[in-house]
N, C-alpha and C. Protein backbone atom coordinates (compact mmCIF):
# COMPACT_ATOMS: atom_id res chain seq x y z
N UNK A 1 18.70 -0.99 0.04
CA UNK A 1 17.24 -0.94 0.06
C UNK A 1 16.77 -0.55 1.46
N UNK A 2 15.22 -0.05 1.18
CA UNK A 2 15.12 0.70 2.85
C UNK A 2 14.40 -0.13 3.58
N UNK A 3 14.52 -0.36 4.95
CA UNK A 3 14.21 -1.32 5.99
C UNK A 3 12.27 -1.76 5.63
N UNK A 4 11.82 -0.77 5.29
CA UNK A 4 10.25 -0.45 5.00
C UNK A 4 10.16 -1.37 3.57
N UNK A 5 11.14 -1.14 3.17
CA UNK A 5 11.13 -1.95 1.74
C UNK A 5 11.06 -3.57 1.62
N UNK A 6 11.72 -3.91 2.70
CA UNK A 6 12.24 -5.16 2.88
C UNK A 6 11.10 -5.92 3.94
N UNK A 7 10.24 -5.10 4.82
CA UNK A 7 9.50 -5.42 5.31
C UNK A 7 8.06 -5.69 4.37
N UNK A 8 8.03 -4.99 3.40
CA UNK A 8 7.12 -4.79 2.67
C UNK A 8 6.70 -6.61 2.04
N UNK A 9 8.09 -6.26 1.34
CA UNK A 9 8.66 -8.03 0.45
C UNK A 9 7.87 -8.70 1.38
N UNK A 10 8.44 -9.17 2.83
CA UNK A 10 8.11 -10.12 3.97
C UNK A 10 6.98 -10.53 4.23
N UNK A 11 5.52 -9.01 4.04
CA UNK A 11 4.60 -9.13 4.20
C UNK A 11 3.77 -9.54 3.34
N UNK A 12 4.56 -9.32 2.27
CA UNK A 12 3.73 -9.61 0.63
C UNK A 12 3.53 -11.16 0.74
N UNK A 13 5.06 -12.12 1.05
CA UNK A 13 5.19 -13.43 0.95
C UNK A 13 4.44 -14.15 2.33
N UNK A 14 3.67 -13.28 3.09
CA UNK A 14 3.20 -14.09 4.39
C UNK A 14 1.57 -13.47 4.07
N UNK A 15 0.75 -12.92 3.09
CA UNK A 15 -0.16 -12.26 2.78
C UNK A 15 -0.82 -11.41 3.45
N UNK A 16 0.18 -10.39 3.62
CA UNK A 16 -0.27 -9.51 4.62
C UNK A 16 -0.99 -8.19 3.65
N UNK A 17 -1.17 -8.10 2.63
CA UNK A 17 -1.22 -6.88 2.10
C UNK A 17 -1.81 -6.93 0.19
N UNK A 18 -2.41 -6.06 -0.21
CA UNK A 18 -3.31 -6.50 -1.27
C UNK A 18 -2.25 -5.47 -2.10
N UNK A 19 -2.51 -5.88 -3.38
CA UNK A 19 -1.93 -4.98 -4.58
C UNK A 19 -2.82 -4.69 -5.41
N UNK A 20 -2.66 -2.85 -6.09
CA UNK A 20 -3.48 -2.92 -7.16
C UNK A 20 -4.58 -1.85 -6.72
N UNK A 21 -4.96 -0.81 -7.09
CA UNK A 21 -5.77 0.05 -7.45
C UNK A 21 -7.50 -0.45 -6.70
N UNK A 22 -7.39 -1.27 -7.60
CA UNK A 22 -9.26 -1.65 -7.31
C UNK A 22 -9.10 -2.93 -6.23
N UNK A 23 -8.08 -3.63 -5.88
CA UNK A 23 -8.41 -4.20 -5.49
C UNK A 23 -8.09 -3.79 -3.75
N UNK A 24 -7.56 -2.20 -3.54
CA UNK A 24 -7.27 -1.95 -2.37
C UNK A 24 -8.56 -1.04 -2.28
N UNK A 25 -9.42 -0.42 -3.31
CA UNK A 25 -10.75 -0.24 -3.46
C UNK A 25 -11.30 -1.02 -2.48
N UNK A 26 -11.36 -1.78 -2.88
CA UNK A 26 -12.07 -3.17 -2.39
C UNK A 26 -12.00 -3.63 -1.14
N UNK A 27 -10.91 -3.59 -0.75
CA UNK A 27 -10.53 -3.37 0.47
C UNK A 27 -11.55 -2.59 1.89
N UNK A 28 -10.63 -1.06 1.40
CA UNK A 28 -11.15 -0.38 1.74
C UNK A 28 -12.67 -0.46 2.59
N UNK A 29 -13.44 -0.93 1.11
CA UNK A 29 -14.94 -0.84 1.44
C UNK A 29 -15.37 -1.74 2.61
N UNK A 30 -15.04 -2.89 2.29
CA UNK A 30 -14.79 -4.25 3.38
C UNK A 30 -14.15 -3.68 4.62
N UNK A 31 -13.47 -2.76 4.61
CA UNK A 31 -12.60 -2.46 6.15
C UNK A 31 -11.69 -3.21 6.35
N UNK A 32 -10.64 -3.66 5.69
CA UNK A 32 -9.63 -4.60 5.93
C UNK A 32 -8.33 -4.21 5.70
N UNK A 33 -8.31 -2.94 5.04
CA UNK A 33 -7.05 -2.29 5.10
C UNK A 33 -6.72 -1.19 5.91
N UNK A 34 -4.98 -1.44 6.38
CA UNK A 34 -5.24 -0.81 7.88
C UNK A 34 -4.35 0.39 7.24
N UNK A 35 -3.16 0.17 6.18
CA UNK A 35 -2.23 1.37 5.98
C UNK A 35 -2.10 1.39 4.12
N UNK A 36 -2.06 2.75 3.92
CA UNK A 36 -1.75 2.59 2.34
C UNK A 36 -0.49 2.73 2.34
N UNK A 37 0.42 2.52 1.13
CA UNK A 37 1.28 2.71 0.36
C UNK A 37 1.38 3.54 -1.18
N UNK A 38 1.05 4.58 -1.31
CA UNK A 38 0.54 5.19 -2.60
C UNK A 38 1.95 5.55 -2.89
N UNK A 39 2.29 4.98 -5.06
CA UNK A 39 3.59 5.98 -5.51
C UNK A 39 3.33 6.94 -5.33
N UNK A 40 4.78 7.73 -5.11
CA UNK A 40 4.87 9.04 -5.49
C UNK A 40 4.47 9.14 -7.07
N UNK A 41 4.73 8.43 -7.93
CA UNK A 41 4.40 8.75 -8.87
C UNK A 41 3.55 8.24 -9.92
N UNK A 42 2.27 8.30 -8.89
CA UNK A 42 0.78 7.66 -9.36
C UNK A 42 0.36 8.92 -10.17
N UNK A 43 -0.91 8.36 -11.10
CA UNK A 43 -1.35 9.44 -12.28
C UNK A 43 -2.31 10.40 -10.90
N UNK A 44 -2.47 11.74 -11.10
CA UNK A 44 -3.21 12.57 -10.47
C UNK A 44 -4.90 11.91 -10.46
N UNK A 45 -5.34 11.38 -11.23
CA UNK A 45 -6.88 10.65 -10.77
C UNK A 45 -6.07 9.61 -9.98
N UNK A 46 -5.69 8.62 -9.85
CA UNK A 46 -5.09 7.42 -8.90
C UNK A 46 -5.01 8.21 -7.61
N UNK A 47 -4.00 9.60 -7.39
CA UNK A 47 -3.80 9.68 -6.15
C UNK A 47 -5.45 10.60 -5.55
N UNK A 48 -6.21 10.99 -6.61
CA UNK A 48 -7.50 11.97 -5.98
C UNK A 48 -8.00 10.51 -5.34
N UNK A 49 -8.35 9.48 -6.43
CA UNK A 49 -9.31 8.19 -5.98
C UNK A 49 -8.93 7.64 -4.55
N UNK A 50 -7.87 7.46 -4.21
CA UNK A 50 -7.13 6.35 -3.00
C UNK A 50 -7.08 7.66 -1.99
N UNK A 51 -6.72 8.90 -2.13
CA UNK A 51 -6.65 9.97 -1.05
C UNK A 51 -8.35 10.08 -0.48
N UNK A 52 -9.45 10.23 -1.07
CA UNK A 52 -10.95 10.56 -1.33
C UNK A 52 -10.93 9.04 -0.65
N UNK A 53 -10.61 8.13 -0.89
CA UNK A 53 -11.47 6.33 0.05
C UNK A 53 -10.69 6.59 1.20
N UNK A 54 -9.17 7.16 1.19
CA UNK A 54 -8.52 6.68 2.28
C UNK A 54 -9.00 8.09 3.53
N UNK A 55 -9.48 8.86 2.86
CA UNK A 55 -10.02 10.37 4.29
C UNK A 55 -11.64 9.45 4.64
N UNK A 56 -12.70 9.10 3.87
CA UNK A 56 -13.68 8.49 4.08
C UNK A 56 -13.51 7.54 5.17
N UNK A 57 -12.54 6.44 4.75
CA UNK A 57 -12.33 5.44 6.01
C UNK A 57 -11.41 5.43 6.77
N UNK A 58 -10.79 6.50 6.70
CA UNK A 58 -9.97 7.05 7.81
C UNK A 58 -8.98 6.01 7.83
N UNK A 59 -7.90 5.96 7.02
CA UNK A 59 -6.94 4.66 6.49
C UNK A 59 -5.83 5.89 6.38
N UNK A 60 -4.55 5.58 6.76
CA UNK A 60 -3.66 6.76 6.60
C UNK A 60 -2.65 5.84 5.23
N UNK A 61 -2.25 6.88 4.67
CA UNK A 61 -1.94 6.80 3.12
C UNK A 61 0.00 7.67 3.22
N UNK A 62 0.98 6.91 2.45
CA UNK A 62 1.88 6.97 2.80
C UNK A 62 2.74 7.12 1.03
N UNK A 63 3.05 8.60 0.88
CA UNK A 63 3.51 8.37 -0.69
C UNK A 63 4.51 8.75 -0.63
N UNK A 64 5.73 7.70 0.23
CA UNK A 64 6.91 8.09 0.14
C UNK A 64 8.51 7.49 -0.94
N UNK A 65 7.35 6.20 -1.54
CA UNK A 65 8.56 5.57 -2.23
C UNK A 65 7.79 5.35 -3.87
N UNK A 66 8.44 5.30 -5.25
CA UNK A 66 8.50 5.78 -6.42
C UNK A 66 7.27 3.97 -6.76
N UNK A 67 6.89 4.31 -8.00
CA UNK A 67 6.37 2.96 -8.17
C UNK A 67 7.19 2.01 -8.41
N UNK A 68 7.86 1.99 -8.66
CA UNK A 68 9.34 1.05 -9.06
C UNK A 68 9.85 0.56 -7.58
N UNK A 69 10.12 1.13 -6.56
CA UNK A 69 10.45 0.86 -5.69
C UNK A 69 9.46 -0.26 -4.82
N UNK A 70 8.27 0.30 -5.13
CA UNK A 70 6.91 -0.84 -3.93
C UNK A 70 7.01 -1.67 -5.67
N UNK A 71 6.97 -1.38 -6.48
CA UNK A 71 7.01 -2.89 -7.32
C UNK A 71 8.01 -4.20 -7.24
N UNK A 72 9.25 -3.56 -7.19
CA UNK A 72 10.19 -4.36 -6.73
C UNK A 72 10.11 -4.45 -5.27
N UNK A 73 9.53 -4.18 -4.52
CA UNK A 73 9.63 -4.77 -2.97
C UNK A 73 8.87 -6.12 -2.72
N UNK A 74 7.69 -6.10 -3.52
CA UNK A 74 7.04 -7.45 -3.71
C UNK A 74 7.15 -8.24 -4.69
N UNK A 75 8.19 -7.80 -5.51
CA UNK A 75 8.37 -8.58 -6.92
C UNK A 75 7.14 -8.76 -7.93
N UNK A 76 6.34 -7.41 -8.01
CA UNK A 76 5.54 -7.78 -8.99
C UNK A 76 5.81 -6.69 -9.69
N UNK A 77 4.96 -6.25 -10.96
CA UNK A 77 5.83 -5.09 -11.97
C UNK A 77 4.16 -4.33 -11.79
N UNK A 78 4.84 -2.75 -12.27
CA UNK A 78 3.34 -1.91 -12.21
C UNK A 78 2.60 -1.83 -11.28
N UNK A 79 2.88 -1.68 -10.14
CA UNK A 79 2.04 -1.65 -8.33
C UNK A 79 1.76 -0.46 -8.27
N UNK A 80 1.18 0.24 -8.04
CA UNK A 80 1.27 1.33 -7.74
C UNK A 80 0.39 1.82 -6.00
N UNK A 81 -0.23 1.25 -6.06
CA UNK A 81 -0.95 1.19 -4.71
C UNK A 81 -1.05 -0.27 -4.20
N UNK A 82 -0.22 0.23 -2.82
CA UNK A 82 -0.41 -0.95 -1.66
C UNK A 82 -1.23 -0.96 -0.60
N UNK A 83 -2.04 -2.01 -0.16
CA UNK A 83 -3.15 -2.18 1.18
C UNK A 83 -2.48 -2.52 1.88
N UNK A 84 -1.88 -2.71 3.60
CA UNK A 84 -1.45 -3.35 4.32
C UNK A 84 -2.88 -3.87 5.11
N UNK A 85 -2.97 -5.16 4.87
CA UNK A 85 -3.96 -5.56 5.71
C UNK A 85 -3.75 -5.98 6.91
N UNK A 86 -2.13 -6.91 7.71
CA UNK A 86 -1.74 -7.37 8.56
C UNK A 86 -1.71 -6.24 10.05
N UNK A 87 -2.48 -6.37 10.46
CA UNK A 87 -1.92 -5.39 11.59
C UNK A 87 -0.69 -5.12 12.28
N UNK A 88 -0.02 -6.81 12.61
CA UNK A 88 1.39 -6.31 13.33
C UNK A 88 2.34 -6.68 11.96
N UNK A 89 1.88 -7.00 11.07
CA UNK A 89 3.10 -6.07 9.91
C UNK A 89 3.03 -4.75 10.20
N UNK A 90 1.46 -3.71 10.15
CA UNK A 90 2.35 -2.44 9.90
C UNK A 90 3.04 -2.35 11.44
N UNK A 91 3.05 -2.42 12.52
CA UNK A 91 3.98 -2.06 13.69
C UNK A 91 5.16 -2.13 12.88
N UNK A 92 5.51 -3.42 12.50
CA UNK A 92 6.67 -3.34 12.09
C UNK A 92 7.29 -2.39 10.90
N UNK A 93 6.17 -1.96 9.95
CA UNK A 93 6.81 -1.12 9.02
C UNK A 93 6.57 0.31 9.45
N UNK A 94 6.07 0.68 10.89
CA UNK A 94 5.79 2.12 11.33
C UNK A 94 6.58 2.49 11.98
N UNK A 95 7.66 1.51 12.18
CA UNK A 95 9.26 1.44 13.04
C UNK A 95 9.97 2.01 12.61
């Protein structure tokens, strides 16, 4: 598993980071998310919606691992979009 992966888990269990479509929406709007996590293999409206909030609030967006992969990193099923809200989590996952 990849180091980003495992950091991910870490941050999930210390609440560093929101799961879920609307609720990184949500986020967003509030200003509390500092990094995305988008699947690679989100439906084409999912990646227009989260690309369109994340250029608005200037949030950099990262679609390098499958949904299966960020699902199992936090142990939940069907994730498809991650918020990192923790700031020095992401240092650590920009390593």
């Amino acid at each position: 598993m990849d180091k980003v992966l495992l950091n991910l888990g870490l941050c999930f269990r210390a609440n560093g980071l929101i799961s879920g479509s609307e609720m990184v929406c949500l986020g967003l709007k509030r200003q509390k998310i500092k990094y995305i996590f988008l699947a690679s293999d989100a439906s084409v409206n999912t990646k227009k919606m989260i690309h369109s909030k994340a250029e608005f609030y200037k949030v950099e967006v990262c679609e390098r691992y499958s949904s299966f992969e960020l699902s199992h990193a936090i142990g939940k099923q069907g994730r498809v979009v991650i918020g990192i809200t923790n700031e020095n989590f992401l240092e650590i996952l920009k390593k």
